[in-house]
Protein backbone atom coordinates (compact mmCIF):
# COMPACT_ATOMS: atom_id res chain seq x y z
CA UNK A 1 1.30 -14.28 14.83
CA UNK A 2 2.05 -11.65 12.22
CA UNK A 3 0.14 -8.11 12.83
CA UNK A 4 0.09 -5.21 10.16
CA UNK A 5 -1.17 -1.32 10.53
CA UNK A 6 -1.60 0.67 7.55
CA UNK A 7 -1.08 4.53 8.14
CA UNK A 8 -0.34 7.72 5.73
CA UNK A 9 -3.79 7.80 4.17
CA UNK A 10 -5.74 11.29 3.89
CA UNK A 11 -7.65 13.40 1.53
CA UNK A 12 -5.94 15.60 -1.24
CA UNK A 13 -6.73 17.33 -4.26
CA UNK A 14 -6.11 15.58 -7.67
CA UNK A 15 -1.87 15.64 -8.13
CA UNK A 16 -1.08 15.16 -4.47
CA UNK A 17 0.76 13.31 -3.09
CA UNK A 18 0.89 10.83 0.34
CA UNK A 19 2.95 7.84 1.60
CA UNK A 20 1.52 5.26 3.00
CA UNK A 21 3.42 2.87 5.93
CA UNK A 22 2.83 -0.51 6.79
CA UNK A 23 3.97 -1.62 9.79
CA UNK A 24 4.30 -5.40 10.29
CA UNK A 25 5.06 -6.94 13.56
CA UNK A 26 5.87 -11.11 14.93
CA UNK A 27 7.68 -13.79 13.66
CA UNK A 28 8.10 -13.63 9.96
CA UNK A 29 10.26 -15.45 7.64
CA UNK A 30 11.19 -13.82 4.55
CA UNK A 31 7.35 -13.06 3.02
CA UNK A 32 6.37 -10.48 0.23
CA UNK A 33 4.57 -7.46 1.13
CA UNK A 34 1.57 -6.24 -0.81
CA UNK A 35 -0.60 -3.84 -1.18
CA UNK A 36 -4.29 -3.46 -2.38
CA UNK A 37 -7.14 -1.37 -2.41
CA UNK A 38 -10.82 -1.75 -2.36
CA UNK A 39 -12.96 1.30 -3.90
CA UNK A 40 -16.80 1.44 -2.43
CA UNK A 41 -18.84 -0.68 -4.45
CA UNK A 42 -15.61 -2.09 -6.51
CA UNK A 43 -13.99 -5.66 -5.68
CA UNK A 44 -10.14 -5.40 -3.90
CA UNK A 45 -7.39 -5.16 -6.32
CA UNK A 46 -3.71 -5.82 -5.97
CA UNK A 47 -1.41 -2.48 -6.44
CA UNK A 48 1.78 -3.48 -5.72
CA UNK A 49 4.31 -5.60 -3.89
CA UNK A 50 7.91 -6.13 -2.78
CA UNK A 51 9.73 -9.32 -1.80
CA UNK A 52 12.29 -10.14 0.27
CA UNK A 53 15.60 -9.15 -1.90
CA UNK A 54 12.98 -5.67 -2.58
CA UNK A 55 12.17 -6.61 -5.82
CA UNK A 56 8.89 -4.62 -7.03
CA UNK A 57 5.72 -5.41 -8.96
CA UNK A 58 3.09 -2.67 -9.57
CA UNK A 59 -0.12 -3.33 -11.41
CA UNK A 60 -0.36 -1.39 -14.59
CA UNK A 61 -2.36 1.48 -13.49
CA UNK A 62 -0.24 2.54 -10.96
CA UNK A 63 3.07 1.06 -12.60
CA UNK A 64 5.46 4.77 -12.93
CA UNK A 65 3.43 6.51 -10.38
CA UNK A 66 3.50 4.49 -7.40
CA UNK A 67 6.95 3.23 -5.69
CA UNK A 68 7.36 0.73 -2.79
CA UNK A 69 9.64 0.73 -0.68
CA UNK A 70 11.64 -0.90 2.70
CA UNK A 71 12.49 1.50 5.28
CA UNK A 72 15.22 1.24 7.61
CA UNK A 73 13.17 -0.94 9.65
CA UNK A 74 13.36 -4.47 7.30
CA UNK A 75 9.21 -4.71 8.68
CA UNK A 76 8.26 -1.09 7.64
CA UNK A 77 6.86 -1.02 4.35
CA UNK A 78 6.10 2.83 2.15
CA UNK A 79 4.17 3.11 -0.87
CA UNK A 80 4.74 6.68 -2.16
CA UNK A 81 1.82 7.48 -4.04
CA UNK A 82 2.41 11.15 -6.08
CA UNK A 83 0.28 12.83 -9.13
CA UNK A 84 -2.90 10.95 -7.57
CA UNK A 85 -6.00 10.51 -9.39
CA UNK A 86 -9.66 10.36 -8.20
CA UNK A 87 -9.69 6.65 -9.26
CA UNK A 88 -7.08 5.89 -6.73
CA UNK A 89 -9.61 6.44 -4.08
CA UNK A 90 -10.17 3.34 -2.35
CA UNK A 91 -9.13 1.93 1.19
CA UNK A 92 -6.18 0.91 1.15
CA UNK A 93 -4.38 -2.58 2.50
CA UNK A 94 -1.03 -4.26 3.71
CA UNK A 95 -1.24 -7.79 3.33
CA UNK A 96 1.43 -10.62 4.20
CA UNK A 97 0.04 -13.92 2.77
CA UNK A 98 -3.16 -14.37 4.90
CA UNK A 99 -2.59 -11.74 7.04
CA UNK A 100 -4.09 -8.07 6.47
CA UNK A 101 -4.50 -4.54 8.25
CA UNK A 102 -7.03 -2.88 8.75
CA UNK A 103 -6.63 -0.36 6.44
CA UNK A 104 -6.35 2.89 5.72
CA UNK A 105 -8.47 5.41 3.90
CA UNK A 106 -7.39 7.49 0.50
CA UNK A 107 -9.63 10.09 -0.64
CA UNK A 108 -8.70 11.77 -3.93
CA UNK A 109 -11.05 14.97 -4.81
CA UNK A 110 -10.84 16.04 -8.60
């Protein structure tokens, strides 16, 4: 059984900056990590993930912004979000194939 938290999320001003952590716990092989975000009244969108050998995909509108990231812990995934936008409000997921968190919440004020 495979368990993800999300965690980092908060409110800031247009141009901050947070970093979001998912945690990811149980038996694993080698998976890709993604994230994706779900604005109120909007449909959930893929952002960005990172396989196994930490190779990185980003969807366009985050692509030069955003960076993920392992930590030292191989199942501790960051997304460092800086220069955010009020668009990039949404909550925001961890996801291992079928597996999600519960999320956590990213509030951008212009």
């Amino acid at each position: 059984q495979v368990y993800l938290e999300e965690s980092g999320g908060g409110s800031v001003q247009a141009g901050g900056a947070l970093r979001l952590t998912c945690t990811a716990s149980g038996h694993m092989p080698a998976h890709v990590v993604s994230w994706f975000r779900q604005a109120p009244g909007k449909q959930r969108e893929w952002v960005a993930s990172i396989s196994h050998d930490d190779t990185t995909t980003y969807t366009d509108s985050v692509k030069g912004r955003f960076t993920v990231y392992r930590g030292a812990a191989k199942w501790t995934i960051y997304m460092y979000m800086p220069e955010l936008k009020p668009e990039d409000t949404a909550l925001y997921y961890c996801s291992i194939g079928d597996k999600w968190g519960p999320g956590t919440q990213v509030t951008v004020s212009s």
